[in-house]
PDB file of N, CA and C in Angstrom:
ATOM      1  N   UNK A   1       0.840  -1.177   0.000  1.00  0.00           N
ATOM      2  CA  UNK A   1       0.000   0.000   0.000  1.00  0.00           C
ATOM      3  C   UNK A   1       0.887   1.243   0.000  1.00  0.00           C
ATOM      4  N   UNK A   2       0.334   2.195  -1.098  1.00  0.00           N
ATOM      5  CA  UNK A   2       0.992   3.449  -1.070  1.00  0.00           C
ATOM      6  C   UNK A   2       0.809   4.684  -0.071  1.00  0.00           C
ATOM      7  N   UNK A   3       2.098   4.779   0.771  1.00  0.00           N
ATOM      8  CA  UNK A   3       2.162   5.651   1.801  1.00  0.00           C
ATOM      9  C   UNK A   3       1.216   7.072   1.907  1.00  0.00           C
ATOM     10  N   UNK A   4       0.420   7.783   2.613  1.00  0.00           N
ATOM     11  CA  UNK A   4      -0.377   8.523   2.160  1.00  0.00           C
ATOM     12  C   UNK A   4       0.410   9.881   1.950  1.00  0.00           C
ATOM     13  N   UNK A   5      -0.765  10.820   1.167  1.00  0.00           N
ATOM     14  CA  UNK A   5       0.178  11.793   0.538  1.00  0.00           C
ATOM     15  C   UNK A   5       0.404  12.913   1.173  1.00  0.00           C
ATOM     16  N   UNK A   6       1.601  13.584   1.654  1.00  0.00           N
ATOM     17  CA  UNK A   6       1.664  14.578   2.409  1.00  0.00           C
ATOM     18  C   UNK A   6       1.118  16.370   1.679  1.00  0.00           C
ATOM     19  N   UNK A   7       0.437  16.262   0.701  1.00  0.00           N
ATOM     20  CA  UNK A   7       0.097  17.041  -0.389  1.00  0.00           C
ATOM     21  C   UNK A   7       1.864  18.733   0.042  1.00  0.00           C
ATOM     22  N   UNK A   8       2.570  18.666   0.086  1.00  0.00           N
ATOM     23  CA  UNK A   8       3.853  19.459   0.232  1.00  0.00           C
ATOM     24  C   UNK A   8       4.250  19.744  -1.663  1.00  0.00           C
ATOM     25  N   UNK A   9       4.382  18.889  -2.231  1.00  0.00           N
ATOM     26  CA  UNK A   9       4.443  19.384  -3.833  1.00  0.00           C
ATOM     27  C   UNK A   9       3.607  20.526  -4.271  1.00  0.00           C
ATOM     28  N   UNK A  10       3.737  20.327  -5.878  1.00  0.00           N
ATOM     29  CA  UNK A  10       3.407  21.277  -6.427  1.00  0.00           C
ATOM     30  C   UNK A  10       2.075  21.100  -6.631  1.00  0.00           C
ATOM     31  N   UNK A  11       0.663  21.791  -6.709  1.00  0.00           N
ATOM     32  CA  UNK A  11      -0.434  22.041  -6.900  1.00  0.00           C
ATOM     33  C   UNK A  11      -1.260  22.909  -8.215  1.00  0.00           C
ATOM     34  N   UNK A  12      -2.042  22.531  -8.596  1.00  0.00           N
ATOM     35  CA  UNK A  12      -2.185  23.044  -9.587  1.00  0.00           C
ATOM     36  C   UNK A  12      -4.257  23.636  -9.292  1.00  0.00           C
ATOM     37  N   UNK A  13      -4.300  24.857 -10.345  1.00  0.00           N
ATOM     38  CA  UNK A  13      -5.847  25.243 -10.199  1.00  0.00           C
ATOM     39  C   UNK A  13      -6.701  24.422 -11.305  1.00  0.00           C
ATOM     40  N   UNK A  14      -7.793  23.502 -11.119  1.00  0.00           N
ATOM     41  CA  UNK A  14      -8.327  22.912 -11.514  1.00  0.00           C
ATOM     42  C   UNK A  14     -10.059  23.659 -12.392  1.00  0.00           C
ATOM     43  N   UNK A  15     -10.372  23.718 -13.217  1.00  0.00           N
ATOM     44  CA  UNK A  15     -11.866  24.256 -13.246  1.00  0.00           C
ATOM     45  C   UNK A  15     -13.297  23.140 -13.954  1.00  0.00           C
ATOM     46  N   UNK A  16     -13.849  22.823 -12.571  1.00  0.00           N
ATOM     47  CA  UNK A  16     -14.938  22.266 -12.371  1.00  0.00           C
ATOM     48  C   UNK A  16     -16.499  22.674 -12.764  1.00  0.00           C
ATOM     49  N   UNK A  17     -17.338  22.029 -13.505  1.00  0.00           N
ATOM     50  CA  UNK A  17     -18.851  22.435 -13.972  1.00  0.00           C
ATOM     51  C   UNK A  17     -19.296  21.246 -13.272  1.00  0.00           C
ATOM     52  N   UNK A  18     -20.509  22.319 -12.455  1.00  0.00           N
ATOM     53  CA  UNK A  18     -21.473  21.796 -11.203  1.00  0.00           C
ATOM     54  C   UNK A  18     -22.672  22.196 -12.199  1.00  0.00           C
ATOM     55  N   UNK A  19     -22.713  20.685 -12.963  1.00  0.00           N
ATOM     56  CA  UNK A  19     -24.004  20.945 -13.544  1.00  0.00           C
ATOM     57  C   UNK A  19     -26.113  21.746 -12.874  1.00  0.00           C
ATOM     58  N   UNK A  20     -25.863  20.972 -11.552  1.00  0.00           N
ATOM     59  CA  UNK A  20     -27.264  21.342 -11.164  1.00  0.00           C
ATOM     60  C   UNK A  20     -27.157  22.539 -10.469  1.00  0.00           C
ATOM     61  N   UNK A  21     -26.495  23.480  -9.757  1.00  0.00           N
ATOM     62  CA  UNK A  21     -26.238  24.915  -9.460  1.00  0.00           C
ATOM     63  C   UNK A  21     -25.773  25.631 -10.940  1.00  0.00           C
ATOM     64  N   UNK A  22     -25.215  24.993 -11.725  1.00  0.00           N
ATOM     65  CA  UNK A  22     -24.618  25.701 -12.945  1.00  0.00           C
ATOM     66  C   UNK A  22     -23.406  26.810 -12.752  1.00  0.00           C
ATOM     67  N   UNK A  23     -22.606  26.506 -12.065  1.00  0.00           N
ATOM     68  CA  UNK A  23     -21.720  27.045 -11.811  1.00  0.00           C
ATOM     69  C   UNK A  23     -20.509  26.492 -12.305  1.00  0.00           C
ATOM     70  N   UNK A  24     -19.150  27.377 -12.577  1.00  0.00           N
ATOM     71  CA  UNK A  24     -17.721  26.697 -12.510  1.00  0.00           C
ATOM     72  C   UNK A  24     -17.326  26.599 -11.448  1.00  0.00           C
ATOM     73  N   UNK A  25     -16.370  26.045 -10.950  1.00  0.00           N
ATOM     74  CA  UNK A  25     -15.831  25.912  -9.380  1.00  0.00           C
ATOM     75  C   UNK A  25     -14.296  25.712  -9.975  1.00  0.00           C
ATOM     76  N   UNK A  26     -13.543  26.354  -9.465  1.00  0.00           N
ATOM     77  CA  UNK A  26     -11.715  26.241  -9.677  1.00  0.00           C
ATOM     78  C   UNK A  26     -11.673  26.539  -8.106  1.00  0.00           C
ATOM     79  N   UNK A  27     -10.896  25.058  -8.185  1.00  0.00           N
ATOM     80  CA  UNK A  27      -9.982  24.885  -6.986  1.00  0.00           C
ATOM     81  C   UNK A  27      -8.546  24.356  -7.305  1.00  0.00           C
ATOM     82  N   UNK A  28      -8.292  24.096  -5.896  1.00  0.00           N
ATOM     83  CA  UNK A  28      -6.865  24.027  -6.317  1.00  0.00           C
ATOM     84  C   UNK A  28      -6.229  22.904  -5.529  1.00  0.00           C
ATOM     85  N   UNK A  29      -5.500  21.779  -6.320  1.00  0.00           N
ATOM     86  CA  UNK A  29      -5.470  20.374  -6.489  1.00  0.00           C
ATOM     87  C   UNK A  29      -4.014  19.754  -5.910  1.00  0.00           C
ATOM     88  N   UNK A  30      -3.426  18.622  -5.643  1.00  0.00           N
ATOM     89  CA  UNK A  30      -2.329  18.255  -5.256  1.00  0.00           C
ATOM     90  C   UNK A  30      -2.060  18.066  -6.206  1.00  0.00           C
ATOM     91  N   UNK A  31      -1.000  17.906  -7.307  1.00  0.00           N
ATOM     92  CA  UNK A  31      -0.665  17.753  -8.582  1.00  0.00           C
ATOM     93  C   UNK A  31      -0.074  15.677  -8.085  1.00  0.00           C
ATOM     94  N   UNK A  32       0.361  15.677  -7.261  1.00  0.00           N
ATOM     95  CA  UNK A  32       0.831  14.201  -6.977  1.00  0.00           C
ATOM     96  C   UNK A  32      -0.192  13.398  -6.834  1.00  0.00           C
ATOM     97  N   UNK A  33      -1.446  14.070  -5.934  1.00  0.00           N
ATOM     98  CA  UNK A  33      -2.422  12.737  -5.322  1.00  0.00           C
ATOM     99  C   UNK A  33      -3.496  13.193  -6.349  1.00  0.00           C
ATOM    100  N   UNK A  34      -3.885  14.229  -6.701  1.00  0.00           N
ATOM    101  CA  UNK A  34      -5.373  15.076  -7.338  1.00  0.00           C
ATOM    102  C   UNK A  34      -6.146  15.747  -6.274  1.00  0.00           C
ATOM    103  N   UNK A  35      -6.042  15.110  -5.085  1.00  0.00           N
ATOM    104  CA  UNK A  35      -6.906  15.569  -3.825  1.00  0.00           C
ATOM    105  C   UNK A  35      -7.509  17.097  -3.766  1.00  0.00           C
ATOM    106  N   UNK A  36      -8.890  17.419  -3.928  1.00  0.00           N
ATOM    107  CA  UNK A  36      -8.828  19.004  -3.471  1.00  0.00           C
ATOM    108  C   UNK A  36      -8.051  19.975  -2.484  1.00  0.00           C
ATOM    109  N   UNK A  37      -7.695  20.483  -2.393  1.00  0.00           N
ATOM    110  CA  UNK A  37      -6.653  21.198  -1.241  1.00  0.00           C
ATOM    111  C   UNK A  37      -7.363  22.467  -0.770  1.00  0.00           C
ATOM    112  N   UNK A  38      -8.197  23.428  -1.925  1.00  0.00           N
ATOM    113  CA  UNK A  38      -8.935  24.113  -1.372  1.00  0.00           C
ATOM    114  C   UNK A  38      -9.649  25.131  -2.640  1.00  0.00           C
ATOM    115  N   UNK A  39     -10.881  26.339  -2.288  1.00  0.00           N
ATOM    116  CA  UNK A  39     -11.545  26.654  -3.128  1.00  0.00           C
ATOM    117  C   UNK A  39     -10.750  27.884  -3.391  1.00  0.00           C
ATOM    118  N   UNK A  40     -10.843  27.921  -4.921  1.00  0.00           N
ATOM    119  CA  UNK A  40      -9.988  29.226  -5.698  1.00  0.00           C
ATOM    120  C   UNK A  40     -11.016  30.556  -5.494  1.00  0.00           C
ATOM    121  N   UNK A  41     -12.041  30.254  -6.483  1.00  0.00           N
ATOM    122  CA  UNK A  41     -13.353  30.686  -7.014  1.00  0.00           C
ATOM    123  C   UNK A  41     -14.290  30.330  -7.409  1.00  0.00           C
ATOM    124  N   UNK A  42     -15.593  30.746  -8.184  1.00  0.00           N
ATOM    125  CA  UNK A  42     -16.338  29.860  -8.448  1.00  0.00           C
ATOM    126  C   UNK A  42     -17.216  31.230  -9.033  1.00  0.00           C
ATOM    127  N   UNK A  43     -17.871  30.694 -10.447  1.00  0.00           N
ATOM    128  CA  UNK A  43     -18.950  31.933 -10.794  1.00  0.00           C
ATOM    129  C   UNK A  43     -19.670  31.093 -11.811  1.00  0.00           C
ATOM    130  N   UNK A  44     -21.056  31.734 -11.802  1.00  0.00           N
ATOM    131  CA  UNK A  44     -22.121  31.375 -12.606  1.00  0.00           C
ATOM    132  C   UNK A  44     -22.148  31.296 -13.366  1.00  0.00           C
ATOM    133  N   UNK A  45     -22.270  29.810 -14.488  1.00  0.00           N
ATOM    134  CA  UNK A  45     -22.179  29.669 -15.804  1.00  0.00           C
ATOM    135  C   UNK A  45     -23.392  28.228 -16.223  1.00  0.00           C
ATOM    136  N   UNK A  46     -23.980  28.622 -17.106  1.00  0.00           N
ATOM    137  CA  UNK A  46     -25.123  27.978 -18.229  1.00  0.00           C
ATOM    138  C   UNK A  46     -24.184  27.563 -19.483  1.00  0.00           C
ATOM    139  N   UNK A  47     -23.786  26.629 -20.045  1.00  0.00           N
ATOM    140  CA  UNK A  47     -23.452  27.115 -21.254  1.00  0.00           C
ATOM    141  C   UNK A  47     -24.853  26.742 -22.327  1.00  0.00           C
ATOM    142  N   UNK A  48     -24.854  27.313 -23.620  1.00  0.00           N
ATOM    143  CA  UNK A  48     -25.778  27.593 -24.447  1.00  0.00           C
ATOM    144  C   UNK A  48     -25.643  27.439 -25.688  1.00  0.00           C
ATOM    145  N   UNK A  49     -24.997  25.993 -26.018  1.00  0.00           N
ATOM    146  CA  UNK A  49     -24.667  25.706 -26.832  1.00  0.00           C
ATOM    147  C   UNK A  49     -25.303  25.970 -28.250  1.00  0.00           C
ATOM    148  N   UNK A  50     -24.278  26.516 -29.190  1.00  0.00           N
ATOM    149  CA  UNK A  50     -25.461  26.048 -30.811  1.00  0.00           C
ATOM    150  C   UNK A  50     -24.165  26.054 -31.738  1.00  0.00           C
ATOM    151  N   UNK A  51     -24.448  24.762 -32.358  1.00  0.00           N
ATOM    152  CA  UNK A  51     -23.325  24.161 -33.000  1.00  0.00           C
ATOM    153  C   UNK A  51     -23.256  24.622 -33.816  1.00  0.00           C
ATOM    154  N   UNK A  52     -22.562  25.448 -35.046  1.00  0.00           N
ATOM    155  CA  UNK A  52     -22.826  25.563 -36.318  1.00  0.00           C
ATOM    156  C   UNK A  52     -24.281  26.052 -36.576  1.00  0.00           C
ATOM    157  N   UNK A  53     -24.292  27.537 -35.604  1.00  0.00           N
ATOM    158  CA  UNK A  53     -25.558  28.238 -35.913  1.00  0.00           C
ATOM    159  C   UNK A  53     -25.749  28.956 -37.112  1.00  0.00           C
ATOM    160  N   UNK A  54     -24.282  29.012 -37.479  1.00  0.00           N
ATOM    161  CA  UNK A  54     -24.282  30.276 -38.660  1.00  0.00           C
ATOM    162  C   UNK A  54     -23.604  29.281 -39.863  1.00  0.00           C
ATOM    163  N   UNK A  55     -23.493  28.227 -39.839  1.00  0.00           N
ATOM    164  CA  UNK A  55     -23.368  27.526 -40.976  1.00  0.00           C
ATOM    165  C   UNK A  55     -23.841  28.052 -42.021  1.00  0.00           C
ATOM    166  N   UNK A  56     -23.339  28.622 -43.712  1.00  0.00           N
ATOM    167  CA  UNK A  56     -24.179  28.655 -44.919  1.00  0.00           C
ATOM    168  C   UNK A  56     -25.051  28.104 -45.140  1.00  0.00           C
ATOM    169  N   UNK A  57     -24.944  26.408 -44.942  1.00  0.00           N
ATOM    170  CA  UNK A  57     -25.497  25.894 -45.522  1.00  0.00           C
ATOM    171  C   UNK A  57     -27.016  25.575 -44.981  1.00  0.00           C
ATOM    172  N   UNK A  58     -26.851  25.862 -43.590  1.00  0.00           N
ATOM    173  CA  UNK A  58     -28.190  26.038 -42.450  1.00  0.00           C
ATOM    174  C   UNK A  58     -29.018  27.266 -42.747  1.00  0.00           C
ATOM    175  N   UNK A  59     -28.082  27.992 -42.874  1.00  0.00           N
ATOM    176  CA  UNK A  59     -28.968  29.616 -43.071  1.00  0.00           C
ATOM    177  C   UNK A  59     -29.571  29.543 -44.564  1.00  0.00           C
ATOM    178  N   UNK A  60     -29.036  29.038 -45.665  1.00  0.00           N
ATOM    179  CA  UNK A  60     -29.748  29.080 -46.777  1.00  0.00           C
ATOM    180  C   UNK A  60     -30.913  27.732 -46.905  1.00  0.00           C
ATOM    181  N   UNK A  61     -31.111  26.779 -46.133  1.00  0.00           N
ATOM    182  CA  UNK A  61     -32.076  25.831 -45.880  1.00  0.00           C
ATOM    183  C   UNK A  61     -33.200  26.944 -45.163  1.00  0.00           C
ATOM    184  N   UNK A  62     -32.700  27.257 -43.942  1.00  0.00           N
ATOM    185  CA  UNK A  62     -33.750  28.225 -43.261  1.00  0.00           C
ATOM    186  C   UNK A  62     -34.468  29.573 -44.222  1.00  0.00           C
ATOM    187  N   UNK A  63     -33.206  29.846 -45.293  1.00  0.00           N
ATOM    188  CA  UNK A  63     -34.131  31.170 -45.869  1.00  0.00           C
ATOM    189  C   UNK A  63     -35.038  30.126 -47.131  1.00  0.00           C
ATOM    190  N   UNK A  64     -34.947  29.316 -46.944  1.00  0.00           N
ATOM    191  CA  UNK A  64     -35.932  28.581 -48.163  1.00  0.00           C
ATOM    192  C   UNK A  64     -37.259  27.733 -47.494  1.00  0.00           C
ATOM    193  N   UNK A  65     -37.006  28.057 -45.745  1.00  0.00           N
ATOM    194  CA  UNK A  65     -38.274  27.549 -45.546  1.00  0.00           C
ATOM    195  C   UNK A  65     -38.093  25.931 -45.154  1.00  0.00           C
ATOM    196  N   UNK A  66     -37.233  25.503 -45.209  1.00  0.00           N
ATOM    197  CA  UNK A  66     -36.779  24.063 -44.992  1.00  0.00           C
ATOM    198  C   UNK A  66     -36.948  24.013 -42.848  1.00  0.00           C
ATOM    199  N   UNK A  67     -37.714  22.944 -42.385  1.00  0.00           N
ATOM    200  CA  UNK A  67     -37.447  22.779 -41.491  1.00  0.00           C
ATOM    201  C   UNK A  67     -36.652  22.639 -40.678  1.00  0.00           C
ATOM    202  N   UNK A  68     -36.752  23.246 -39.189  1.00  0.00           N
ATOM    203  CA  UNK A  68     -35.205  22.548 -38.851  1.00  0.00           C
ATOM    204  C   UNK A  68     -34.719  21.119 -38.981  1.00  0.00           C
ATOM    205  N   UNK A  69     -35.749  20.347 -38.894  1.00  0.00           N
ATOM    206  CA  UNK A  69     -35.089  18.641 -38.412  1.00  0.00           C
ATOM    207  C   UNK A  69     -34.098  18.625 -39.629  1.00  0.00           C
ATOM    208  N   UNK A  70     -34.353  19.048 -40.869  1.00  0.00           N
ATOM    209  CA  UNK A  70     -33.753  18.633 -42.308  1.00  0.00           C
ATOM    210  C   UNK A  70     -32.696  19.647 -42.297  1.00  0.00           C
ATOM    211  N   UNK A  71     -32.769  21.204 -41.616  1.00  0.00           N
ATOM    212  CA  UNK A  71     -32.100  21.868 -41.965  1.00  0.00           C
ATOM    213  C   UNK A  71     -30.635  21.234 -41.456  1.00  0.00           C
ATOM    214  N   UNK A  72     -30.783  20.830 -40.105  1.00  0.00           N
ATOM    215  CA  UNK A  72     -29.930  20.442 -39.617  1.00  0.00           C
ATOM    216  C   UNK A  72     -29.035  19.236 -40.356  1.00  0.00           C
ATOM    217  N   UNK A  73     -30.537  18.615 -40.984  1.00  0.00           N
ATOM    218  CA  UNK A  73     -29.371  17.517 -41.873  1.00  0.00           C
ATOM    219  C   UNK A  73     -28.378  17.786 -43.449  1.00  0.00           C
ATOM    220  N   UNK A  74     -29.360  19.389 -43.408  1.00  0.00           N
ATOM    221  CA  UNK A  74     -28.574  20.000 -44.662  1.00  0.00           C
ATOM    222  C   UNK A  74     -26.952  20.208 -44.435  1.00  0.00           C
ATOM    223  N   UNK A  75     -26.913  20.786 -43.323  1.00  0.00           N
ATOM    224  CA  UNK A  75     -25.184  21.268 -42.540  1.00  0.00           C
ATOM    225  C   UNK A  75     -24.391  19.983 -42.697  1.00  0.00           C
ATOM    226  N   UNK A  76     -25.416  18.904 -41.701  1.00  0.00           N
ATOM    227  CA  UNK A  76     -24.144  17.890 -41.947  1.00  0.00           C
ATOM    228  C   UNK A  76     -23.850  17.415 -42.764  1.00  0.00           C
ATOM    229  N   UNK A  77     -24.934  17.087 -44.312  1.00  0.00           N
ATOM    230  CA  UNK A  77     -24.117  16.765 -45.653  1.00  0.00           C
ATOM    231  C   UNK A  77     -23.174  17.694 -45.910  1.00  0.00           C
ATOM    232  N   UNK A  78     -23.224  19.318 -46.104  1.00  0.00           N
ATOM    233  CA  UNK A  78     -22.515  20.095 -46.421  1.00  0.00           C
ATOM    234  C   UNK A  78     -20.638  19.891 -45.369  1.00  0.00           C
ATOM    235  N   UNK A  79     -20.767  19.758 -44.468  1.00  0.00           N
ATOM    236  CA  UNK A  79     -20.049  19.447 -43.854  1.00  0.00           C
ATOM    237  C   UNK A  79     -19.399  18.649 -44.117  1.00  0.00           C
ATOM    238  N   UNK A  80     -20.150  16.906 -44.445  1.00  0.00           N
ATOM    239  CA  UNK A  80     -18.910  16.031 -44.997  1.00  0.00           C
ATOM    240  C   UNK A  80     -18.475  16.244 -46.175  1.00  0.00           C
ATOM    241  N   UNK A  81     -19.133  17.048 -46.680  1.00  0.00           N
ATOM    242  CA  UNK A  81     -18.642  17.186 -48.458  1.00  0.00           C
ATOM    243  C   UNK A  81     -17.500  17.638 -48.429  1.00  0.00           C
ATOM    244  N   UNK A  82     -17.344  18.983 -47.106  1.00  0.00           N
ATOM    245  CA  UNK A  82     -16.067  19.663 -46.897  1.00  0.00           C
ATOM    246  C   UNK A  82     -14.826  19.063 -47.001  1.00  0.00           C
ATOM    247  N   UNK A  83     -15.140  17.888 -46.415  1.00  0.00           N
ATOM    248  CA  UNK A  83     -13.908  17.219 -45.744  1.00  0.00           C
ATOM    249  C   UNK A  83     -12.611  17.134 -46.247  1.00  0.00           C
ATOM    250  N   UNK A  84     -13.074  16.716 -47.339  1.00  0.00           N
ATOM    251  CA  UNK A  84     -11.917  16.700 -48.483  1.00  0.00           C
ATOM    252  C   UNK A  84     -11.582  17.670 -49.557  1.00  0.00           C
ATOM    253  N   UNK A  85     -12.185  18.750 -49.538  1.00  0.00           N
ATOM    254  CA  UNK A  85     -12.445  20.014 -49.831  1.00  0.00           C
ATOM    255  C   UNK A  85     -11.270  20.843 -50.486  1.00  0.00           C
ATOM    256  N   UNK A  86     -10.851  20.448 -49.641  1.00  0.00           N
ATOM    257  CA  UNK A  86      -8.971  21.046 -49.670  1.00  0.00           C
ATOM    258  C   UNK A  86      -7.958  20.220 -50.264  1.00  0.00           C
ATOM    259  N   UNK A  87      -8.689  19.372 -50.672  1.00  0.00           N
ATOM    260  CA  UNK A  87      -7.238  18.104 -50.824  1.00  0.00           C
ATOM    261  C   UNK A  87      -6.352  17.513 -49.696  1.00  0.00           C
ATOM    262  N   UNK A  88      -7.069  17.373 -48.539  1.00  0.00           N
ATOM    263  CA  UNK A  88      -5.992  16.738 -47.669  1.00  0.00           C
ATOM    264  C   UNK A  88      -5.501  15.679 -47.732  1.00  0.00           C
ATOM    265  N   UNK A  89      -6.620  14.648 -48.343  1.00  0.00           N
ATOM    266  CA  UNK A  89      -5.322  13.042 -48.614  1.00  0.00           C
ATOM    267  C   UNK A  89      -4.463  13.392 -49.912  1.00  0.00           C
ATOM    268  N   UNK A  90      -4.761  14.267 -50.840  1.00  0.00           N
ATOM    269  CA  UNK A  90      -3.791  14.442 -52.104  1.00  0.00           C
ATOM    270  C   UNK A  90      -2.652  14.973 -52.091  1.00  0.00           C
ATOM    271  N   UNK A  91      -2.097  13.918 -52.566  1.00  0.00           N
ATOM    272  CA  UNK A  91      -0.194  14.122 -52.676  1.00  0.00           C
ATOM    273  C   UNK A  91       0.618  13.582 -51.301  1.00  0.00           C
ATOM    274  N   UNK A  92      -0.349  12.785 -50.557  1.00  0.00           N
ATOM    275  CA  UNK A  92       0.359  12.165 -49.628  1.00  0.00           C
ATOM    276  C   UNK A  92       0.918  11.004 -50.319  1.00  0.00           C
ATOM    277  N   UNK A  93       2.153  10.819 -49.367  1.00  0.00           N
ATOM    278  CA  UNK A  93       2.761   9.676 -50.102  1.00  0.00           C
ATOM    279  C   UNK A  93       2.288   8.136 -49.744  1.00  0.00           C
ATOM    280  N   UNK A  94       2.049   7.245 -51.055  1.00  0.00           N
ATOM    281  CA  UNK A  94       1.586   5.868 -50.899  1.00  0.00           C
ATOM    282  C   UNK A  94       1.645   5.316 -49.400  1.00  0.00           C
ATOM    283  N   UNK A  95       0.529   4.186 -48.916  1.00  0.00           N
ATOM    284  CA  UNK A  95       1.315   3.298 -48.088  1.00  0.00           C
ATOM    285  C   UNK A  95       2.656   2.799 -48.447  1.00  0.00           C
ATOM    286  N   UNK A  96       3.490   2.566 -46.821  1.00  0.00           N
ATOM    287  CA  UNK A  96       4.729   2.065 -47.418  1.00  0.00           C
ATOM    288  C   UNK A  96       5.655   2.806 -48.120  1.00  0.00           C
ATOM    289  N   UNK A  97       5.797   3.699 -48.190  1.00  0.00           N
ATOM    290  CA  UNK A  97       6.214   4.355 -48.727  1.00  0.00           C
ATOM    291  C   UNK A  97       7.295   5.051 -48.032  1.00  0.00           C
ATOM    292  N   UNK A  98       8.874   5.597 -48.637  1.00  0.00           N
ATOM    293  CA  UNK A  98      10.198   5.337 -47.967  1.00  0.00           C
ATOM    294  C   UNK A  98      10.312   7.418 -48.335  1.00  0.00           C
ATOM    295  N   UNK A  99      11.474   8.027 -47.398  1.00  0.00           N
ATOM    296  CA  UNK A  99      11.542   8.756 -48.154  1.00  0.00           C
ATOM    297  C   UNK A  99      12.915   8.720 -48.931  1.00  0.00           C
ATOM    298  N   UNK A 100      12.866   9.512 -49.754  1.00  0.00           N
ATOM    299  CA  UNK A 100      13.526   9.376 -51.321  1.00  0.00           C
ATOM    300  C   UNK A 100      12.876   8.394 -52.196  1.00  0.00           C
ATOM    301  N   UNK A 101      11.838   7.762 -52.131  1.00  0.00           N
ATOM    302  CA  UNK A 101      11.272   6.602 -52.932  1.00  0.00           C
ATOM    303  C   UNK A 101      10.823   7.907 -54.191  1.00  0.00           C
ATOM    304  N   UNK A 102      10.534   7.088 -55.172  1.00  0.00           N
ATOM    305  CA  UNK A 102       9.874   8.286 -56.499  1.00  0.00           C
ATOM    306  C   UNK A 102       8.087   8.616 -55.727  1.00  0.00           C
ATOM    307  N   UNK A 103       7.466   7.905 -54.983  1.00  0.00           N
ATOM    308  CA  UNK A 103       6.285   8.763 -54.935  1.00  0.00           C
ATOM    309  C   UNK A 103       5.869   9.318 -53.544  1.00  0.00           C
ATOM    310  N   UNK A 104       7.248   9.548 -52.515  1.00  0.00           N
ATOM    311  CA  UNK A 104       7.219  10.658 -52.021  1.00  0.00           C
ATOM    312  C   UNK A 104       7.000  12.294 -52.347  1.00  0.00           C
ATOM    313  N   UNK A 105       5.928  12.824 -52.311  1.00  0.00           N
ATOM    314  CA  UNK A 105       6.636  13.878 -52.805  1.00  0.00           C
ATOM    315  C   UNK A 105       7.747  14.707 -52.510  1.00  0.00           C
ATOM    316  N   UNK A 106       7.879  15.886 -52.813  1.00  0.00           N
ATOM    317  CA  UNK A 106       9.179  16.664 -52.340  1.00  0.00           C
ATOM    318  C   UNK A 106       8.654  17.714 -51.238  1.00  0.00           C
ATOM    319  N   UNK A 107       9.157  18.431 -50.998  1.00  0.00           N
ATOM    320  CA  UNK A 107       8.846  19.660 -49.536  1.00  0.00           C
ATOM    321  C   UNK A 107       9.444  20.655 -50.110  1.00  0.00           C
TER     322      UNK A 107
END
């Protein structure tokens, strides 16, 4: 069994969401054990989430009258379409692939 912790190290400020008061709570922690050690602060917070409120592709579903349930599913097609948008797998080099091989590219 591990000897208990004299919390004497270094400590660090932690920040905690107390969902049913809705508050943050930062305290401040034993960095060795985690143990609370004591209260920093603490202030009132809701968060109010909206994911991709201003998405294009949401706002032009909504100016056409499209419901939300669909609008919402408009974003996320638009979204995966993005993905690759940019070319991020293009011009990576093959599996297996060495560098100096010919279909590395260059930098």
């Amino acid at each position: 069994m591990a000897p208990p912790c004299v919390h004497d190290g270094g400590h660090s400020a932690v920040g905690r969401y107390l969902r049913g008061p809705g508050r943050l709570r930062f305290v401040l922690v034993c960095d060795a054990c985690g143990a609370e050690r004591g209260d920093v602060d603490s202030l009132a917070y809701r968060p109010n989430p909206r994911p991709y409120a201003n998405h294009p592709a949401e706002l032009v579903a909504r100016a056409l009258g499209v419901e939300p349930a669909r609008a919402g599913r408009i974003r996320l097609a638009a979204l995966l379409c993005d993905i690759d948008a940019g070319g991020v797998g293009r011009g990576a080099p093959p599996p297996g692939a060495q560098r100096g091989d010919a279909g590395w590219p260059g930098l």
